[in-house]
Protein backbone atom coordinates (compact mmCIF):
# COMPACT_ATOMS: atom_id res chain seq x y z
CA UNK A 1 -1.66 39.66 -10.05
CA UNK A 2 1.70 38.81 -11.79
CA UNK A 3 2.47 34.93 -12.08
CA UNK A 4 5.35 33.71 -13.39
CA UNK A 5 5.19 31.05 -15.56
CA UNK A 6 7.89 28.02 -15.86
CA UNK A 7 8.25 25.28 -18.11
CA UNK A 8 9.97 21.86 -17.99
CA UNK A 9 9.37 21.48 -13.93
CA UNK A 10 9.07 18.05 -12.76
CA UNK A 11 6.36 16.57 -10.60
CA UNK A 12 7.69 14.93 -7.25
CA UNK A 13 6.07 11.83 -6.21
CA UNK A 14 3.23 11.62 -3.94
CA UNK A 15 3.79 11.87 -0.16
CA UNK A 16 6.48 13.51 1.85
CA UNK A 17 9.96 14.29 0.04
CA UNK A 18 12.55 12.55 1.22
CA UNK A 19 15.36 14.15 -0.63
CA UNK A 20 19.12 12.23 0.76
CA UNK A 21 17.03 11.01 3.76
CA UNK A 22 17.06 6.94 4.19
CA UNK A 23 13.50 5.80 4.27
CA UNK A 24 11.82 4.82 7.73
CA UNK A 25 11.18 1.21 6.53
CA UNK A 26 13.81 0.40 4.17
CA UNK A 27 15.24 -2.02 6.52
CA UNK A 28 12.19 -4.19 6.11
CA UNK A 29 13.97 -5.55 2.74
CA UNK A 30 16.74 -7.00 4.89
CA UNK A 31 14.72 -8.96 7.02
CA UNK A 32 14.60 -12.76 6.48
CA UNK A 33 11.74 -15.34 7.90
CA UNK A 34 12.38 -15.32 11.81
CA UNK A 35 14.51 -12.33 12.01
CA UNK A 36 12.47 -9.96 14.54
CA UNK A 37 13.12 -6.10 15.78
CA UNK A 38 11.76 -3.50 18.44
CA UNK A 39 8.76 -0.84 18.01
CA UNK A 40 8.17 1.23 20.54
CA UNK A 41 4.54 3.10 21.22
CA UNK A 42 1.55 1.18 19.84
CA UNK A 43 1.11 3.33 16.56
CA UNK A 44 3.90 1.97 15.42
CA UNK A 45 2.55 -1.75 14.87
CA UNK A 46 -0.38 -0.94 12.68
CA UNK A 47 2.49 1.72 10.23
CA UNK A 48 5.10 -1.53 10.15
CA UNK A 49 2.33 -4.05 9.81
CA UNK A 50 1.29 -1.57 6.27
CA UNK A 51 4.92 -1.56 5.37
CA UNK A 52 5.57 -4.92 5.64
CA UNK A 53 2.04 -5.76 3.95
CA UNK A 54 3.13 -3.46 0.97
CA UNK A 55 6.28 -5.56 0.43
CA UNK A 56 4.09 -9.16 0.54
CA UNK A 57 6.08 -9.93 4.05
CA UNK A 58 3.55 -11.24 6.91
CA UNK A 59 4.20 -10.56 10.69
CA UNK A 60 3.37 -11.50 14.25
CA UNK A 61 3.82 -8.94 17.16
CA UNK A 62 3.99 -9.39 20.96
CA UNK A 63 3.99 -6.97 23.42
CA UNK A 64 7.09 -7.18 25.83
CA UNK A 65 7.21 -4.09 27.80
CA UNK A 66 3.88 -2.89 29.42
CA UNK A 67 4.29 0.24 31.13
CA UNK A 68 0.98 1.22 30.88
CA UNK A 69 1.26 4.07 28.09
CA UNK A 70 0.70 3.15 24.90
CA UNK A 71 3.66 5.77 23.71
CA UNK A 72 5.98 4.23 26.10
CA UNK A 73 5.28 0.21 25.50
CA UNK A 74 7.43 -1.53 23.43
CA UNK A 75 6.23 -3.79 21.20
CA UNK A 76 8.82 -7.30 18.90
CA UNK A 77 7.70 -8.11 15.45
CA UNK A 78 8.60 -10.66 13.99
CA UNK A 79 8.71 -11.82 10.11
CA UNK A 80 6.95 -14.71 9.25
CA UNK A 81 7.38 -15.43 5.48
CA UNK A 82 5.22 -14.16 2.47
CA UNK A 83 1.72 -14.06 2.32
CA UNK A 84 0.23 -16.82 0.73
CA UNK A 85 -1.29 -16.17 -2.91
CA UNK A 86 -5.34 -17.43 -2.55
CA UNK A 87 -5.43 -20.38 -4.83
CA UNK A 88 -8.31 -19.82 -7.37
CA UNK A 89 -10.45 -22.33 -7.44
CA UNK A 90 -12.44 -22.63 -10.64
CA UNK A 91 -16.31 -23.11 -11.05
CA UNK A 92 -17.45 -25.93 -12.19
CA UNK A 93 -18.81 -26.13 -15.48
CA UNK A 94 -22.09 -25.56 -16.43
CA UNK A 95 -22.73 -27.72 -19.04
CA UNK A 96 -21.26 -30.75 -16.83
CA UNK A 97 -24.20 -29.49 -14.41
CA UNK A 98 -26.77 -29.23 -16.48
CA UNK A 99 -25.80 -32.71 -18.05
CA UNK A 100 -26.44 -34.70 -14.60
CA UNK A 101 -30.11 -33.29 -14.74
């Protein structure tokens, strides 16, 4: 078997190339706290609610057209604001424990 060997090639990024194609969720930076849009088919809640959980943006969904197919029902999201950062709380100290004893 011949292979042909090439140098200086680069590596594409992980995932799907999207080569002059606008990304699927780059809208999501737009958004500001109460702005809401349309999904439609129930997949589509748990892929935004990773996209928007990627760029720190929290979300509540509702369902507002039932039509009894998951495809078919159509789903608003809203944006809520930023996920809170979990404060740290600090142990106390053990010497300060063992001190009280």
């Amino acid at each position: 078997m011949k292979v042909k060997i090439e140098k200086g090639i680069p590596i594409p990024p992980r995932g799907r190339s999207r080569v002059n194609k606008v990304r699927k969720y780059d809208f999501l930076d737009d958004l500001e706290i109460g702005d809401s849009f349309i999904v439609v088919g129930a997949n589509e809640v748990p892929r935004t609610f990773q996209a928007m959980k990627a760029r720190n943006m929290r979300m509540t969904q509702r369902i507002i057209e039932d039509h009894g197919d998951r495809k078919k029902n159509k789903w608003r999201i809203w944006y809520t604001g930023p996920f809170k950062k979990a404060e740290s709380v600090a142990p106390p100290a053990t010497a300060s424990l063992h001190a009280q004893r």
